[in-house]
PDB file of N, CA and C in Angstrom:
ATOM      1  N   UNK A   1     -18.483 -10.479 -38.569  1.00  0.00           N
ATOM      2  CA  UNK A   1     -19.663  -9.646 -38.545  1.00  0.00           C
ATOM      3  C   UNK A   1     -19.238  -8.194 -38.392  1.00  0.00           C
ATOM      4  N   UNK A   2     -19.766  -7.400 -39.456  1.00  0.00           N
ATOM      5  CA  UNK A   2     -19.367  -6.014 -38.926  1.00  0.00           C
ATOM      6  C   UNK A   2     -20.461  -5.238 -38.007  1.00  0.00           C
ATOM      7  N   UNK A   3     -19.441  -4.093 -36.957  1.00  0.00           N
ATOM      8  CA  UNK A   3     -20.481  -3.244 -35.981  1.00  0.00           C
ATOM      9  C   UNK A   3     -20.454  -1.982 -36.856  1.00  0.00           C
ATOM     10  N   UNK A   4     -21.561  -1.694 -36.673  1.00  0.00           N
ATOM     11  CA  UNK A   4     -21.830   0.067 -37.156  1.00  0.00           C
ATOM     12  C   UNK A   4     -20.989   0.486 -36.591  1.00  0.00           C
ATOM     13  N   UNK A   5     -20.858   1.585 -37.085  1.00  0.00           N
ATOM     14  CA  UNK A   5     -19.748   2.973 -36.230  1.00  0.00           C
ATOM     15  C   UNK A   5     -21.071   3.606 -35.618  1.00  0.00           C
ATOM     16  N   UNK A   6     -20.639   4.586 -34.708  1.00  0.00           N
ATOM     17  CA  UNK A   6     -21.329   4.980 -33.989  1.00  0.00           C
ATOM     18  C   UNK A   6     -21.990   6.224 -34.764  1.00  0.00           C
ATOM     19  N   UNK A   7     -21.732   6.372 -35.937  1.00  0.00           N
ATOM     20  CA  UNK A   7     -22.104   7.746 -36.979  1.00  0.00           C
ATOM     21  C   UNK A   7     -22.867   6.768 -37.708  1.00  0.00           C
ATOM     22  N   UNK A   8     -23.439   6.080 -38.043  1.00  0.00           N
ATOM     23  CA  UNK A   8     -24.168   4.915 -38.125  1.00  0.00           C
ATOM     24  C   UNK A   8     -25.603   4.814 -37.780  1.00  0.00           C
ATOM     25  N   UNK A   9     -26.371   5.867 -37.088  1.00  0.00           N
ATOM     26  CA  UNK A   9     -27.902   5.859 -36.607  1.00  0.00           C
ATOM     27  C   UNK A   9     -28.309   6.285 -37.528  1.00  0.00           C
ATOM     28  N   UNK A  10     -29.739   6.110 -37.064  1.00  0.00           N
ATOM     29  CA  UNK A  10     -30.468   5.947 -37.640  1.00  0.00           C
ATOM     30  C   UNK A  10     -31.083   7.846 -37.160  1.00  0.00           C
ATOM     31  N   UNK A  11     -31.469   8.878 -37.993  1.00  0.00           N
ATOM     32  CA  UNK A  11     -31.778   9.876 -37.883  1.00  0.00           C
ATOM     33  C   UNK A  11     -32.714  10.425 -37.202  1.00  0.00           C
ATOM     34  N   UNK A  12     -33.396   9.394 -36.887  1.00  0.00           N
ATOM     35  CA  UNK A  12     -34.832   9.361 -35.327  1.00  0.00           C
ATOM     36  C   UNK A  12     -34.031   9.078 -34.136  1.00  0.00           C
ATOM     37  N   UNK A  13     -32.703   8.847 -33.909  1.00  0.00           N
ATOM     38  CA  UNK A  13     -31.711   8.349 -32.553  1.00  0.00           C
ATOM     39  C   UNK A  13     -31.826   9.451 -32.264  1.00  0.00           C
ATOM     40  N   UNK A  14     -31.858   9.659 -30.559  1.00  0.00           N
ATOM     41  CA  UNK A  14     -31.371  10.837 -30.114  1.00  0.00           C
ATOM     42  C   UNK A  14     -30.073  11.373 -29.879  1.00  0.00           C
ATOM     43  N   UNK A  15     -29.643  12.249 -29.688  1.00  0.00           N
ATOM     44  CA  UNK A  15     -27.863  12.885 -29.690  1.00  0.00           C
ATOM     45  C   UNK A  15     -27.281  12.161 -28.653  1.00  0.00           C
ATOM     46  N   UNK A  16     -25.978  11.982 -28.842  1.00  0.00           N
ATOM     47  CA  UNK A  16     -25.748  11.457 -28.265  1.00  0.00           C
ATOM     48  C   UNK A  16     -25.416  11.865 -26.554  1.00  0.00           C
ATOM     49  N   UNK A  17     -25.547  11.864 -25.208  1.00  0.00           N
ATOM     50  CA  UNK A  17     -25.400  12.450 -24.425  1.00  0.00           C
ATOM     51  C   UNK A  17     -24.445  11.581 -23.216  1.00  0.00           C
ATOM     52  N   UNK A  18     -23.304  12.543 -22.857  1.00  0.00           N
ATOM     53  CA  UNK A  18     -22.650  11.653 -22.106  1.00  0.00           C
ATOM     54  C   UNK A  18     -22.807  11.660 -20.562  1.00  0.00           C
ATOM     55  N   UNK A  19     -22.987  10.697 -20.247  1.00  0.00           N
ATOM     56  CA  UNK A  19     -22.911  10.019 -18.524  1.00  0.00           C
ATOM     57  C   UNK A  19     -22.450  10.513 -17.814  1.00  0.00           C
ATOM     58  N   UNK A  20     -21.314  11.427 -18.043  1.00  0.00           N
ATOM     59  CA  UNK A  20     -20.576  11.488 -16.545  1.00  0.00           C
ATOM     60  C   UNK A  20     -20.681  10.874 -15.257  1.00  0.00           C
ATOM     61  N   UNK A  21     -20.037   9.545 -15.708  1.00  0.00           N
ATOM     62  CA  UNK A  21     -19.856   8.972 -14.774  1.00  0.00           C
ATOM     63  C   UNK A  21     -18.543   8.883 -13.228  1.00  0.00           C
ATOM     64  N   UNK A  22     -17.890  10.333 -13.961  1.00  0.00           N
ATOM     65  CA  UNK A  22     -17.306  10.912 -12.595  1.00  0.00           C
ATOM     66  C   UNK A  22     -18.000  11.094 -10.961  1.00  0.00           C
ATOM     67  N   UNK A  23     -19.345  11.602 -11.655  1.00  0.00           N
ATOM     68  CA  UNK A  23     -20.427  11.828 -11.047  1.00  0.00           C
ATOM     69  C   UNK A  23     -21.015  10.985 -10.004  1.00  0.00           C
ATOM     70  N   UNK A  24     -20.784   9.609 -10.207  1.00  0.00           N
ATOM     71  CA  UNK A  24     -21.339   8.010  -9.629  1.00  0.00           C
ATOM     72  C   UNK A  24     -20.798   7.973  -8.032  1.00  0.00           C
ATOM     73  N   UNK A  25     -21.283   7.570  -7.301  1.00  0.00           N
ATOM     74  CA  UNK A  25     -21.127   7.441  -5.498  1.00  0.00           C
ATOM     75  C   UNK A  25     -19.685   6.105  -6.590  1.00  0.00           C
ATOM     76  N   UNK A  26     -20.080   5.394  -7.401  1.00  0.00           N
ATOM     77  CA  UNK A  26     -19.600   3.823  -7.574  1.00  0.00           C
ATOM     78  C   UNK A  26     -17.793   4.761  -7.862  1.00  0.00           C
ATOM     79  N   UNK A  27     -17.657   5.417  -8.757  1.00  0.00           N
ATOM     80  CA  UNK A  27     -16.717   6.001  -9.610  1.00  0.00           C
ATOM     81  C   UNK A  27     -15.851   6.960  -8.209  1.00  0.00           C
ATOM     82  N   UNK A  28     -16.585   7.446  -7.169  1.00  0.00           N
ATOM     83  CA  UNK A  28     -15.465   8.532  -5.476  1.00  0.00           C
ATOM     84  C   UNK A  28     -15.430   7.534  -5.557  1.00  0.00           C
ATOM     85  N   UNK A  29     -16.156   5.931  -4.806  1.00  0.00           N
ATOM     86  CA  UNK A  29     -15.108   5.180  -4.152  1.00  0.00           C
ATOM     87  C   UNK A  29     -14.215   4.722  -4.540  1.00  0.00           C
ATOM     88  N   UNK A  30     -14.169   4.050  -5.873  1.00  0.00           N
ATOM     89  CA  UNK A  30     -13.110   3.749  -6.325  1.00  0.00           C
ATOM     90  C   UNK A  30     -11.733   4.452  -6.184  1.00  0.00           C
ATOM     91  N   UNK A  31     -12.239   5.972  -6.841  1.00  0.00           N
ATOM     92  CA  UNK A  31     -11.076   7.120  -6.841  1.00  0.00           C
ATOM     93  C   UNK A  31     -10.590   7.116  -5.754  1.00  0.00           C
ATOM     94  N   UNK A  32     -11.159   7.054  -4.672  1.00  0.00           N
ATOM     95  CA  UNK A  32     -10.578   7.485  -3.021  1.00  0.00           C
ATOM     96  C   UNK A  32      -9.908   6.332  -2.362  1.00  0.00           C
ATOM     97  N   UNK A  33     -10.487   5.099  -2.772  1.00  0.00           N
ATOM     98  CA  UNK A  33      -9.847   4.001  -2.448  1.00  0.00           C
ATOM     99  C   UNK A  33      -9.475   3.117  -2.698  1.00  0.00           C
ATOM    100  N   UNK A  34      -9.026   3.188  -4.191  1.00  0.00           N
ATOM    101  CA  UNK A  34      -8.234   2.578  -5.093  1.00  0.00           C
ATOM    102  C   UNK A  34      -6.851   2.268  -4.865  1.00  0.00           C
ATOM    103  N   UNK A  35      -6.171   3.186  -4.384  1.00  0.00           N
ATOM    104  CA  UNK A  35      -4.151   3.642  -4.363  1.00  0.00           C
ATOM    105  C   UNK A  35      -4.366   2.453  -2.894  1.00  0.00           C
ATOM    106  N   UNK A  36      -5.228   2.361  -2.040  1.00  0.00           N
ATOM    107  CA  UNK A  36      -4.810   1.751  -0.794  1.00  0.00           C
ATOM    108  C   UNK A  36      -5.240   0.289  -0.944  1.00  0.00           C
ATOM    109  N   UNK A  37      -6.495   0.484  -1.722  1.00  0.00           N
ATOM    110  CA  UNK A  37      -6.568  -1.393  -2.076  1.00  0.00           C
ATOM    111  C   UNK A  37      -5.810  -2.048  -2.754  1.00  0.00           C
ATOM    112  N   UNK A  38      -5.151  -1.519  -3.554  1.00  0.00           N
ATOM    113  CA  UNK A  38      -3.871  -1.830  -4.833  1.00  0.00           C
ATOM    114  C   UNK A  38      -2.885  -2.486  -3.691  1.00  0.00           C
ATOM    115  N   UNK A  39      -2.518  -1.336  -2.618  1.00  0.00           N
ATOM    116  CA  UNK A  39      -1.821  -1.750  -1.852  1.00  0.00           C
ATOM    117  C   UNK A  39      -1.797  -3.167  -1.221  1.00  0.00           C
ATOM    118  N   UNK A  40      -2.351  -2.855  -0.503  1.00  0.00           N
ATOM    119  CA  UNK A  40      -3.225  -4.541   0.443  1.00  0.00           C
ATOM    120  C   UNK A  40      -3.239  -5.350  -0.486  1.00  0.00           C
ATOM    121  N   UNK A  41      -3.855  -5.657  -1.649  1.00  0.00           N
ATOM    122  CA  UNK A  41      -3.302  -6.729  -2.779  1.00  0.00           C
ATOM    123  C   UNK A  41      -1.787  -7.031  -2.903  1.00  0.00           C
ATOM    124  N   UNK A  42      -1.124  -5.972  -3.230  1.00  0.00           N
ATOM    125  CA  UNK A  42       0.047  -6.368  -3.391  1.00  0.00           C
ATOM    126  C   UNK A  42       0.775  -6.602  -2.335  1.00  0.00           C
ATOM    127  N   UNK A  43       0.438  -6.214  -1.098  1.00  0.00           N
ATOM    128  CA  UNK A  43       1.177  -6.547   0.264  1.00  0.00           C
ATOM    129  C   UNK A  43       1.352  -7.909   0.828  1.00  0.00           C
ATOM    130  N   UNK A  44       0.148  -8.808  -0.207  1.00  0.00           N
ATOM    131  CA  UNK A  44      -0.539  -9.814  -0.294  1.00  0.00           C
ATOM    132  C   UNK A  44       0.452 -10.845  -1.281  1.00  0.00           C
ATOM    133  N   UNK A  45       0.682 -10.578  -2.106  1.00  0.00           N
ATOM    134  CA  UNK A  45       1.867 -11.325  -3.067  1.00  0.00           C
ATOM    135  C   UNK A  45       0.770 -11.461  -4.232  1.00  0.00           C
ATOM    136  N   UNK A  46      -0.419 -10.724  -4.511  1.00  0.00           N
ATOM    137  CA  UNK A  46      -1.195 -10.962  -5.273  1.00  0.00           C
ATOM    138  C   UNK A  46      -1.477  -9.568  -6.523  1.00  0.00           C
ATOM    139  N   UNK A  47      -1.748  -9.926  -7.671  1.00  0.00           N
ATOM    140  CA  UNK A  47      -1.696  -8.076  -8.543  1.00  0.00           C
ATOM    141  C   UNK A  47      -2.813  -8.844  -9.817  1.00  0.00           C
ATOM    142  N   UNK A  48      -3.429  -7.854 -10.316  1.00  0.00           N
ATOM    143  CA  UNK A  48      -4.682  -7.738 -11.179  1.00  0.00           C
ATOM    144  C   UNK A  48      -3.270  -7.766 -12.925  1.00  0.00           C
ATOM    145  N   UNK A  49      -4.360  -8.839 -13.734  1.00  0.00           N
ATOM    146  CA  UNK A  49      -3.686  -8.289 -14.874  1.00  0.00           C
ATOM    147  C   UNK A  49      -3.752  -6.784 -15.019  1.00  0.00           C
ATOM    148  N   UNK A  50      -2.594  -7.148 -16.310  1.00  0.00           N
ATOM    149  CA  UNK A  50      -1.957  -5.358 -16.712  1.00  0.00           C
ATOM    150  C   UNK A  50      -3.276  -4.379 -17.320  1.00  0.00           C
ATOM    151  N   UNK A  51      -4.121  -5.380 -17.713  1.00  0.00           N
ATOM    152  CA  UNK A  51      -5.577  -4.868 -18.878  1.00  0.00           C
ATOM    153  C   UNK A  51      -6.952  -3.912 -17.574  1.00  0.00           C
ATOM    154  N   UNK A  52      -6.628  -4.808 -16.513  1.00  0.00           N
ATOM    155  CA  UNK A  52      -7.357  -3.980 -15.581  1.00  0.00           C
ATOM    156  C   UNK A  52      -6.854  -3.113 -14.477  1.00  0.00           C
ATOM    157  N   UNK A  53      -5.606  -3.153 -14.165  1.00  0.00           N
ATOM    158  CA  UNK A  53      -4.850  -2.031 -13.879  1.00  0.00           C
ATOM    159  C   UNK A  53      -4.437  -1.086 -14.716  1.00  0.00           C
ATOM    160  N   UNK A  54      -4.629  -1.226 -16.222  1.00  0.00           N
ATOM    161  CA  UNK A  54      -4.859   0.123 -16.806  1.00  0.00           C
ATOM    162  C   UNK A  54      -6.171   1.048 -16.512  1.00  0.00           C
ATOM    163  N   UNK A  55      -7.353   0.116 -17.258  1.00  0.00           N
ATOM    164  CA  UNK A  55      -8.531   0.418 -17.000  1.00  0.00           C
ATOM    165  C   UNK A  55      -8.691   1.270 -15.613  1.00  0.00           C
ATOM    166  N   UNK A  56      -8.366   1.174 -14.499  1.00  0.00           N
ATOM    167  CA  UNK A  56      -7.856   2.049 -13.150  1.00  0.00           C
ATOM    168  C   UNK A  56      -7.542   3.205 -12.840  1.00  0.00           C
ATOM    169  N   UNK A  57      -6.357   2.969 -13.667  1.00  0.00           N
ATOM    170  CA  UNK A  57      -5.543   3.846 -13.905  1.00  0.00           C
ATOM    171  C   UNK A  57      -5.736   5.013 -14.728  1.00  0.00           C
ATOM    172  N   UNK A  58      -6.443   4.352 -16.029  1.00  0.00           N
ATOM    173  CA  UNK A  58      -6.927   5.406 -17.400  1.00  0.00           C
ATOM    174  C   UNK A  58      -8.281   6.114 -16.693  1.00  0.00           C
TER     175      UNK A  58
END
């Protein structure tokens, strides 16, 4: 099945506008307490696939 590209609307869509989701209470905690929960996992003998420790990371 093919997906539209995102240049693909329909000319009544509105522009597109981005989230900044830097912005999110959800997005500080993570940032602030991410490096120390990583920790405690791994202190643990336990680690997240590589696909969501990028996602983290990126």
């Amino acid at each position: 099945m093919h997906q539209a590209a995102i240049t693909d609307r329909s000319p009544h869509s509105p522009p597109y506008k981005r989230h900044r989701p830097e912005q999110t209470l959800l997005h500080q905690i993570i940032e602030r307490h991410y490096p120390k929960f990583k920790d405690v996992v791994a202190m643990q003998g336990k680690s997240w696939p590589m696909l969501v420790q990028q996602e983290f990371y990126d």
